[in-house]
N, C-alpha and C. Protein backbone atom coordinates (compact mmCIF):
# COMPACT_ATOMS: atom_id res chain seq x y z
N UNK A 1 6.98 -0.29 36.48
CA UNK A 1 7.69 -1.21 35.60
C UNK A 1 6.72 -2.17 34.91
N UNK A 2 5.69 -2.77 35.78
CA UNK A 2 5.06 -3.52 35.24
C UNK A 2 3.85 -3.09 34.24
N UNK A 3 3.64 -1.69 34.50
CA UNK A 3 2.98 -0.88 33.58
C UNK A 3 3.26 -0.56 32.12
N UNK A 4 4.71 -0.21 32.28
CA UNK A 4 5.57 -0.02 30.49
C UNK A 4 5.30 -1.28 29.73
N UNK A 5 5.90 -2.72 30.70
CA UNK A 5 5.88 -4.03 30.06
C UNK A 5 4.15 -4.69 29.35
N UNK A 6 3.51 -3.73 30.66
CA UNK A 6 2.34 -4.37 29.62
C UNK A 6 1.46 -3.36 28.98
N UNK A 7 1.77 -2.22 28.57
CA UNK A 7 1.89 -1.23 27.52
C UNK A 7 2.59 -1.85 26.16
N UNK A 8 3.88 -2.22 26.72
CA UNK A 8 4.75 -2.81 25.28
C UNK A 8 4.25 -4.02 24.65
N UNK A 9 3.43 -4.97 25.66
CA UNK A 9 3.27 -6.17 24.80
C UNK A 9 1.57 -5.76 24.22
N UNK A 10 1.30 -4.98 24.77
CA UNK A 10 -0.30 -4.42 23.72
C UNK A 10 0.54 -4.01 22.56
N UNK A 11 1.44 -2.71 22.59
CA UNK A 11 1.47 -2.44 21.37
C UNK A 11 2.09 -3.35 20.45
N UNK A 12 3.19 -4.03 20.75
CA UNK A 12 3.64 -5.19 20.29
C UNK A 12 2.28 -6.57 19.59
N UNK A 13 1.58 -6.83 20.62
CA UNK A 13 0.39 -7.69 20.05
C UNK A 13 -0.24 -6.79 18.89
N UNK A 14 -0.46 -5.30 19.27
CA UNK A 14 -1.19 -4.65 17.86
C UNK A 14 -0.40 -4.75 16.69
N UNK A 15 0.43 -4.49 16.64
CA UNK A 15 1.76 -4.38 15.43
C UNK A 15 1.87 -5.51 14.93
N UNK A 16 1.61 -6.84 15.47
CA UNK A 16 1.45 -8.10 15.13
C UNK A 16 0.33 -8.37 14.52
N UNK A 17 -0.98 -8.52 14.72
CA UNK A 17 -2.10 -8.26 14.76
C UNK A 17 -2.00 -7.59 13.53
N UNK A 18 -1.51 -6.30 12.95
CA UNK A 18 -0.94 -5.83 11.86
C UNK A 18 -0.31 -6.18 11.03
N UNK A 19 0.67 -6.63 11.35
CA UNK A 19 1.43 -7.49 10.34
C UNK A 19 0.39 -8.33 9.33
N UNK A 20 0.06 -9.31 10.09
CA UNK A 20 -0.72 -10.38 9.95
C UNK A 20 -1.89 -10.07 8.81
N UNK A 21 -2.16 -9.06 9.08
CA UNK A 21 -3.48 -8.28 8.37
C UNK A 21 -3.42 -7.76 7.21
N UNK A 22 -2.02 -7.33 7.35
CA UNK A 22 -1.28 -6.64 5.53
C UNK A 22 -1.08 -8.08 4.84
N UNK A 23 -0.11 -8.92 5.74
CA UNK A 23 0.84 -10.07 4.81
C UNK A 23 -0.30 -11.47 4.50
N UNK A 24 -1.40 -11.58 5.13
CA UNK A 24 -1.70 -12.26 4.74
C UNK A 24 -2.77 -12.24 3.45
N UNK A 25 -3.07 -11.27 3.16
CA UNK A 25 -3.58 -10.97 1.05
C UNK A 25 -2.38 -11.36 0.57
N UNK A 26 -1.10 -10.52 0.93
CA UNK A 26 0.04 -11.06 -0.26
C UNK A 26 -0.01 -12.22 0.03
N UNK A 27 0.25 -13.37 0.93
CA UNK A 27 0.52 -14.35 0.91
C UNK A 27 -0.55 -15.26 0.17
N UNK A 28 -1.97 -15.24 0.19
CA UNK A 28 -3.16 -15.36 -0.90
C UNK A 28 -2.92 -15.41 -2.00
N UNK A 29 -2.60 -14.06 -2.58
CA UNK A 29 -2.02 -13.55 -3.89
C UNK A 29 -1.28 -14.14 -4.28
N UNK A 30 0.05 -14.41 -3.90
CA UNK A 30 1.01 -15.45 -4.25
C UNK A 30 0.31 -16.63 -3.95
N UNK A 31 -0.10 -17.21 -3.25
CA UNK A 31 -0.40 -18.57 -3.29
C UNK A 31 -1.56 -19.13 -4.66
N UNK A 32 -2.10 -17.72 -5.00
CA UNK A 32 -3.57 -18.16 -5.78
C UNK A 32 -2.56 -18.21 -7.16
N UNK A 33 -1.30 -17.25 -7.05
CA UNK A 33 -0.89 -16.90 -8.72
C UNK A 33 -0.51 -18.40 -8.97
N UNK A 34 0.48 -19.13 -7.73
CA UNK A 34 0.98 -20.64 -8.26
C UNK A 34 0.18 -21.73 -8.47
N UNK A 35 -1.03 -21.23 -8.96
CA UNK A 35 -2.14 -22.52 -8.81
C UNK A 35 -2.89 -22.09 -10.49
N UNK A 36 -3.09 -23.61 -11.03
CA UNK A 36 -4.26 -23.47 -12.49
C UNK A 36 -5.33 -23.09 -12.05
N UNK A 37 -5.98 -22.38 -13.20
CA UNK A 37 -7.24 -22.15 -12.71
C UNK A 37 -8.41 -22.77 -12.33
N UNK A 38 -8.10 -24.23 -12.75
CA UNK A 38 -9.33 -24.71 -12.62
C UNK A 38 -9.22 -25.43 -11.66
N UNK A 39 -8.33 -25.44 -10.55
CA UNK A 39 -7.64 -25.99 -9.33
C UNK A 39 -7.83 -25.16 -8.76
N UNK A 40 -7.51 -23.42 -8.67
CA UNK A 40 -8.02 -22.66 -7.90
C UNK A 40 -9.64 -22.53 -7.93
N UNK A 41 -10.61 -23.03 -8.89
CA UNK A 41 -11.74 -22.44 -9.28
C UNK A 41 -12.46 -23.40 -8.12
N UNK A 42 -11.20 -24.70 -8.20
CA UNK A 42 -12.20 -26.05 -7.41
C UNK A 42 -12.26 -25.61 -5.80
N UNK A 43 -10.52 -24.66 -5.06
CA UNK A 43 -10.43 -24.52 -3.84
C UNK A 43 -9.96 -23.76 -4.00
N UNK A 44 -10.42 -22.54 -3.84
CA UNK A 44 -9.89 -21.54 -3.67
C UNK A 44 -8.86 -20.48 -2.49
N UNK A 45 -8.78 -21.82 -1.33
CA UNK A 45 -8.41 -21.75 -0.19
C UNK A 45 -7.33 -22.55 0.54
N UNK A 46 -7.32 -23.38 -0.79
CA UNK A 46 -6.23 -24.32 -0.54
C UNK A 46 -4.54 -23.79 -1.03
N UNK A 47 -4.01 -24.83 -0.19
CA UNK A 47 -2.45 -24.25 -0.34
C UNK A 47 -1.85 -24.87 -2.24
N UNK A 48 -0.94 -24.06 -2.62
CA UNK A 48 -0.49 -24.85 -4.09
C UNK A 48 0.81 -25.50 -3.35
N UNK A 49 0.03 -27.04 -3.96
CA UNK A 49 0.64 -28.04 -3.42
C UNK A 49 1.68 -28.31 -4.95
N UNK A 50 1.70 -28.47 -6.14
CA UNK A 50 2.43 -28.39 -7.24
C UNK A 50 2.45 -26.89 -7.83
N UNK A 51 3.08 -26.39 -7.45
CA UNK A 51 3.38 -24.77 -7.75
C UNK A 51 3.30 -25.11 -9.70
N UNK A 52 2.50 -23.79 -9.99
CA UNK A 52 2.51 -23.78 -11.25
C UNK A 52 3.38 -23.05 -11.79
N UNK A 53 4.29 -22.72 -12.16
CA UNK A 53 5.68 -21.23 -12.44
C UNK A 53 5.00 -20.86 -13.93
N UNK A 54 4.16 -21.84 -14.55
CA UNK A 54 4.28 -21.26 -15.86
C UNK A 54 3.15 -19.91 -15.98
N UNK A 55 2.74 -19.78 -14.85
CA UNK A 55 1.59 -18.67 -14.96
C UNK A 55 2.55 -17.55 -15.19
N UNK A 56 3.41 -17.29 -14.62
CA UNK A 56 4.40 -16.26 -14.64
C UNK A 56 5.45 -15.90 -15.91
N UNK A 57 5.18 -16.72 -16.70
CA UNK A 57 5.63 -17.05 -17.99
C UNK A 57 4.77 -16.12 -19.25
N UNK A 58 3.71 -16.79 -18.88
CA UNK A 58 2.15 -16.41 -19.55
C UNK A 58 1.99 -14.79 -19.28
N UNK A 59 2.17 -14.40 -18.23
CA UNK A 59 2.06 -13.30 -18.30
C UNK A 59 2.57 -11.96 -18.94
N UNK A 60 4.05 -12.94 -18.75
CA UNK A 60 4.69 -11.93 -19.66
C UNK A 60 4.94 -11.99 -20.97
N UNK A 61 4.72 -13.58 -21.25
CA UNK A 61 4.55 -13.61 -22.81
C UNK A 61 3.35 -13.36 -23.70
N UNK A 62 2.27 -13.50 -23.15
CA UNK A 62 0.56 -13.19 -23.54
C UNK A 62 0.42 -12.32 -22.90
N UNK A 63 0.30 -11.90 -22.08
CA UNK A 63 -0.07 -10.64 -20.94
C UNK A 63 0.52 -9.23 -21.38
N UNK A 64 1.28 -9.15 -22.08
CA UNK A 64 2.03 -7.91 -22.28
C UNK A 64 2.03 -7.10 -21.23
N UNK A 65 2.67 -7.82 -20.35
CA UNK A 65 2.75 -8.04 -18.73
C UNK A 65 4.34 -6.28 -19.10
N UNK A 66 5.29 -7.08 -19.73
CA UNK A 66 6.25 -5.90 -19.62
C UNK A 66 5.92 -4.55 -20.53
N UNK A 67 4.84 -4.32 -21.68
CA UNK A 67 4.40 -2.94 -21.97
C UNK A 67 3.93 -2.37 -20.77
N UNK A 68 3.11 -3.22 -20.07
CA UNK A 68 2.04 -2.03 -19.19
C UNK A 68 2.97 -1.97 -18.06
N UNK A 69 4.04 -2.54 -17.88
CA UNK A 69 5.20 -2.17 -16.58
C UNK A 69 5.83 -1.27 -16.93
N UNK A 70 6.28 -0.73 -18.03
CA UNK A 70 6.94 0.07 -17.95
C UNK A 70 6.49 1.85 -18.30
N UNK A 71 5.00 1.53 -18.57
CA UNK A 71 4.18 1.98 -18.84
C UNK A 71 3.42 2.83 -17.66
N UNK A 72 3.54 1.75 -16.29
CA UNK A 72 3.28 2.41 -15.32
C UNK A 72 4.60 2.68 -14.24
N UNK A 73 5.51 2.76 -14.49
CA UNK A 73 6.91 3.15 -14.02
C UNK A 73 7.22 4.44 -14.87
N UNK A 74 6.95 4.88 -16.28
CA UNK A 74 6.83 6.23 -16.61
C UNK A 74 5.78 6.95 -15.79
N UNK A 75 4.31 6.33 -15.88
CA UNK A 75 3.81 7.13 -15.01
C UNK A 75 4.23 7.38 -13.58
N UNK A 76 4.74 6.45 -12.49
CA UNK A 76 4.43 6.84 -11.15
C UNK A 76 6.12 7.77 -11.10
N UNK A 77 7.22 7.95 -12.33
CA UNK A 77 8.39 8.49 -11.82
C UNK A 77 8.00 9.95 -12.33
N UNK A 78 7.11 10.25 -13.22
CA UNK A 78 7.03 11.75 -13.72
C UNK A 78 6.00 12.00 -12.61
N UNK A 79 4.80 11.46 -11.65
CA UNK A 79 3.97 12.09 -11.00
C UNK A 79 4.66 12.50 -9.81
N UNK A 80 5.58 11.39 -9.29
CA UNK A 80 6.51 11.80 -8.15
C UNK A 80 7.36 12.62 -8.26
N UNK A 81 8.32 13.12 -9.62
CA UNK A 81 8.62 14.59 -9.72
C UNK A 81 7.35 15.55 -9.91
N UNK A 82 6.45 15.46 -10.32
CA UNK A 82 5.80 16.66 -9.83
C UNK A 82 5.35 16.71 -8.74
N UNK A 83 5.32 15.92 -7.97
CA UNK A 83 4.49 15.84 -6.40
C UNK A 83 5.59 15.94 -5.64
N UNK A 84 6.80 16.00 -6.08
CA UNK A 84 7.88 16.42 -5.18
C UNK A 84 8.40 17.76 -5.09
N UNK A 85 8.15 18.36 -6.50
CA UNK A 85 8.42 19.80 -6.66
C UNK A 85 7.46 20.77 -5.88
N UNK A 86 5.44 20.34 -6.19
CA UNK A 86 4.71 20.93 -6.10
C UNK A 86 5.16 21.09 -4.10
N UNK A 87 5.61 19.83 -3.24
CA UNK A 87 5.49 19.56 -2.12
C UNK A 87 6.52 20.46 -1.58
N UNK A 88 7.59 20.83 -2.10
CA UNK A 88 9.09 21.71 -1.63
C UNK A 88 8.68 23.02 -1.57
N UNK A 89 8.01 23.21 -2.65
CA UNK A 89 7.48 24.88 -2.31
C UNK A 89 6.95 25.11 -1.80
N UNK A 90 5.66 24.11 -1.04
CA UNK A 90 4.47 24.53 -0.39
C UNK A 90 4.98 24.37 1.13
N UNK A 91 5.69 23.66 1.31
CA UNK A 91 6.51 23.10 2.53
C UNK A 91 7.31 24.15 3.12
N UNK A 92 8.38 24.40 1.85
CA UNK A 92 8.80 25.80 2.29
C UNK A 92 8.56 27.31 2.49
N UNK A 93 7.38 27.41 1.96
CA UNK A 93 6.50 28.79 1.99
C UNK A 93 5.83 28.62 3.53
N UNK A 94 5.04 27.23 3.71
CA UNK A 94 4.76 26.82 4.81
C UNK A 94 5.73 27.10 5.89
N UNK A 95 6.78 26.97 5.92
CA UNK A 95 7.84 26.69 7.42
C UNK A 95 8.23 28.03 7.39
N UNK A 96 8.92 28.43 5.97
CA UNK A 96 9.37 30.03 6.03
C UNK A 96 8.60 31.22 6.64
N UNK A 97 7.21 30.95 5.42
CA UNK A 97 6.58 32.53 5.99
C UNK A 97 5.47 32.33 6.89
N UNK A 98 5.12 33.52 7.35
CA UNK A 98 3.88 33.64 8.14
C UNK A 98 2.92 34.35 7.59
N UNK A 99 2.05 33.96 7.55
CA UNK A 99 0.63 35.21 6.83
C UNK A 99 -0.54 34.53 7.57
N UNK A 100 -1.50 34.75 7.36
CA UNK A 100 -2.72 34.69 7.53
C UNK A 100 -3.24 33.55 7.06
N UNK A 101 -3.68 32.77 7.93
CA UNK A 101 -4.28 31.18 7.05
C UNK A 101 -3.22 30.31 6.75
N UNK A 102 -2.18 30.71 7.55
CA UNK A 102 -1.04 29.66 7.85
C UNK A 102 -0.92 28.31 8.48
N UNK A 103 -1.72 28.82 9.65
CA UNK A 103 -1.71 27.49 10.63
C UNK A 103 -3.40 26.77 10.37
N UNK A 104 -4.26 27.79 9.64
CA UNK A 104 -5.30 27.07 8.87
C UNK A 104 -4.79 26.10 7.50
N UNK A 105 -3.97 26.08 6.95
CA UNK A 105 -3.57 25.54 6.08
C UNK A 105 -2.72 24.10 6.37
N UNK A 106 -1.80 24.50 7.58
CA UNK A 106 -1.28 23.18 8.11
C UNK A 106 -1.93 22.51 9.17
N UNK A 107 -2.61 23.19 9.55
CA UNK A 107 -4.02 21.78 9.95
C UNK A 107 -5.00 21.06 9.02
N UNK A 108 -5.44 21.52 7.95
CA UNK A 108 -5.81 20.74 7.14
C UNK A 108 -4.95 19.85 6.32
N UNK A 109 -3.78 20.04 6.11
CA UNK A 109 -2.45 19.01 6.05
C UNK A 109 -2.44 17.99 6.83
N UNK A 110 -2.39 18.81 8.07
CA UNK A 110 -2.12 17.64 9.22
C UNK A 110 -3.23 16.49 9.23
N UNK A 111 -4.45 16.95 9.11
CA UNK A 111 -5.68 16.37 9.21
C UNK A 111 -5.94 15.67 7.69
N UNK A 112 -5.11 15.78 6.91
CA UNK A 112 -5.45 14.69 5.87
C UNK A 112 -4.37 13.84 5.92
N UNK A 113 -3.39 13.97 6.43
CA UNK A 113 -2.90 12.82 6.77
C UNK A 113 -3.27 11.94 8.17
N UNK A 114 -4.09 12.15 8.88
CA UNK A 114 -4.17 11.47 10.37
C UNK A 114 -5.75 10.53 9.76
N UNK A 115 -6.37 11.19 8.52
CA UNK A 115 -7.07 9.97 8.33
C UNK A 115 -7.27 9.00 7.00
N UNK A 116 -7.51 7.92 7.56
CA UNK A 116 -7.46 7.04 6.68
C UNK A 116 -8.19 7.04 5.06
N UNK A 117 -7.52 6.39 4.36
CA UNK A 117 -7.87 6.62 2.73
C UNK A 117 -8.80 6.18 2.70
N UNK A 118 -9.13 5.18 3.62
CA UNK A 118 -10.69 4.13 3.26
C UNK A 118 -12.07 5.29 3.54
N UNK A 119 -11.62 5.86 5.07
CA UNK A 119 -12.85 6.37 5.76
C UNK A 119 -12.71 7.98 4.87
N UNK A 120 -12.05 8.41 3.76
CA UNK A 120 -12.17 9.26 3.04
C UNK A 120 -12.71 9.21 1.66
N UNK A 121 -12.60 7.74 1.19
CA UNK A 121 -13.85 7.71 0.01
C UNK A 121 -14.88 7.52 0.72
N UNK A 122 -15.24 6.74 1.70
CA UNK A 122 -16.37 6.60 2.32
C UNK A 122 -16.47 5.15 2.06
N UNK A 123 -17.16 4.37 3.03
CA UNK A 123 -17.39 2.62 3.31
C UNK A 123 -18.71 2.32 2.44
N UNK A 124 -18.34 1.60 1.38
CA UNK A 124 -19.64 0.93 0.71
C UNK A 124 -19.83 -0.47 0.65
């Protein structure tokens, strides 16, 4: 019993530990967008104590913030129909048939997903 419980609070502390690790860039990110620049330029670490909203304004009025949004919402909905089509056939040829270089094929599947995107461009 006391083995599971402190199994669960490792993985629990890791998953936390995780959390923490993703949310705190966004929370950066947002904190750096509500700040002028020359207030962020002075502290770049500091909290925005007078939230700026008009950056968000700027963006979309100078920024042509909404061309390139919708711009990249055509792109990622036509790549995901093709990466959904290309994925159904290969999936199902995969599960259906058997041939030769079958289970060579879904181990290299398997094995590009078990590693990470970083340690696959390589660490520079």
């Amino acid at each position: 019993m006391i083995r599971v419980m402190s199994s669960r609070v490792f993985f629990q502390t890791i998953l936390i530990i995780n959390l923490l690790l993703v949310l705190l860039p966004v929370f950066f990110l947002f904190n750096s967008s509500l700040r002028e620049s020359n207030e962020f330029a002075r502290t770049p670490f500091a909290l925005a104590r007078d939230p700026y909203w008009e950056n968000y304004q700027r963006v979309w009025s100078e920024g042509e913030f909404g061309s390139y949004f919708i711009n990249s919402f055509i792109i990622t909905i036509g790549s995901l129909i093709l990466i959904l089509i290309l994925a159904l056939g290969a999936g199902f040829v995969l599960g259906r048939y058997s041939f030769r270089g079958n289970n060579l094929i879904f181990g290299f599947i398997l094995t590009g997903m078990l590693i990470p995107l970083i340690l696959a461009r390589g660490i520079h």
